[in-house]
Protein backbone atom coordinates (compact mmCIF):
# COMPACT_ATOMS: atom_id res chain seq x y z
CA UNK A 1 97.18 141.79 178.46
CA UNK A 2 94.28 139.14 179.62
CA UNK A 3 94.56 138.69 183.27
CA UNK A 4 93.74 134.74 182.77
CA UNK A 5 95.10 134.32 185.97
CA UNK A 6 93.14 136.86 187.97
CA UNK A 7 90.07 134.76 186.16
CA UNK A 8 91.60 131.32 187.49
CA UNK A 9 92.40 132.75 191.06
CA UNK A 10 88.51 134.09 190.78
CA UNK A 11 86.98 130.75 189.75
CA UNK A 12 89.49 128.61 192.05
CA UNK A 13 88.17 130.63 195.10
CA UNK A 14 83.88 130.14 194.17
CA UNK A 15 85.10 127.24 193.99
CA UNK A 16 86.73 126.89 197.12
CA UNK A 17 89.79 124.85 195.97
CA UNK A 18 92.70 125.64 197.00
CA UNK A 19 95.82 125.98 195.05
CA UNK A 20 97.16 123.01 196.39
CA UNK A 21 94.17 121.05 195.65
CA UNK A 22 93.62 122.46 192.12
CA UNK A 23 97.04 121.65 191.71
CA UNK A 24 96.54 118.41 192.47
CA UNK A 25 93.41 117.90 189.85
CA UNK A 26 95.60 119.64 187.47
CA UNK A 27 98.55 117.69 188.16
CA UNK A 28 101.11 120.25 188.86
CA UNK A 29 102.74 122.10 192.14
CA UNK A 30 100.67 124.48 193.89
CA UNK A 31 103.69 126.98 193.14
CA UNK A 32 103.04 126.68 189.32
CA UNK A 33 99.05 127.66 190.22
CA UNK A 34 100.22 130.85 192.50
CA UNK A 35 102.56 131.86 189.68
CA UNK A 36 99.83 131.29 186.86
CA UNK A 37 97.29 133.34 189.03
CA UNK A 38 100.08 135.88 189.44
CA UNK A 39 100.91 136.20 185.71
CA UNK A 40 104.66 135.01 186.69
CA UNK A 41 104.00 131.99 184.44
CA UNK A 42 102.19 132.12 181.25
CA UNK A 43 101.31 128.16 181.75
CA UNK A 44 101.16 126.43 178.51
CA UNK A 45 97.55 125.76 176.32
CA UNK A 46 97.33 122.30 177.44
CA UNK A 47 97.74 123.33 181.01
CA UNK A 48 95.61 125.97 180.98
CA UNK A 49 93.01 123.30 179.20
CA UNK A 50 93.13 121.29 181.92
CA UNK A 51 93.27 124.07 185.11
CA UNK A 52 89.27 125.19 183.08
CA UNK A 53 88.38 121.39 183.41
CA UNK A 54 89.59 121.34 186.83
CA UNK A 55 87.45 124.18 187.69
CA UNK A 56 84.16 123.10 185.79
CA UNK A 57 84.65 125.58 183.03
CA UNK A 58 85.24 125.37 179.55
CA UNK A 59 88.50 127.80 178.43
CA UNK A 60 86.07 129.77 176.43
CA UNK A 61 84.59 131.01 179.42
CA UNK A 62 87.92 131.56 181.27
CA UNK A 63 88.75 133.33 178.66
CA UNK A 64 85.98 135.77 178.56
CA UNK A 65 86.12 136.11 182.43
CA UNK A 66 89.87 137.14 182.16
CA UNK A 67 88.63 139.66 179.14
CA UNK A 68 85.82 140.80 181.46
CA UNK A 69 88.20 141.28 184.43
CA UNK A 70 91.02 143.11 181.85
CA UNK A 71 88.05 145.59 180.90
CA UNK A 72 86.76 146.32 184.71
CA UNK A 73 90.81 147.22 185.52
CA UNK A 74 90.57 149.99 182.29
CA UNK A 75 87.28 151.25 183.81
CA UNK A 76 89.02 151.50 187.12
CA UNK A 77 92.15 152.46 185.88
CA UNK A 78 90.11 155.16 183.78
């Protein structure tokens, strides 16, 4: 599984935003941001879209972070 949120949580805090005040870019609760970071809520495509643009990112690269982050876990986990 891609730990997108892991990646968001990771970007959020070099960015030092908040989840409150990404939320607020985003235009959602801070809850929704601590459960998308916590893999409690998948957060739909379009949201998702906009948390990348929020953090100066395109989704490609939050998705490659997330893939990057999934394959330091294995090497951990190995």
């Amino acid at each position: 599984m891609l730990q997108l949120g892991r990646a968001i949580r990771k970007v959020r805090n070099k960015r030092k935003l908040s989840q409150n005040a990404l939320g607020k870019l985003v235009g959602v609760d801070a809850s929704y941001i601590n459960k998308i970071e916590n893999n409690k809520a998948p957060g739909s495509l379009l949201t998702i879209k906009k948390i990348a643009e929020a953090l100066n990112c395109t989704l490609t690269e939050l998705m490659a972070l997330a893939e990057s982050t999934e394959s330091e876990e294995e090497i951990m986990v190995s």
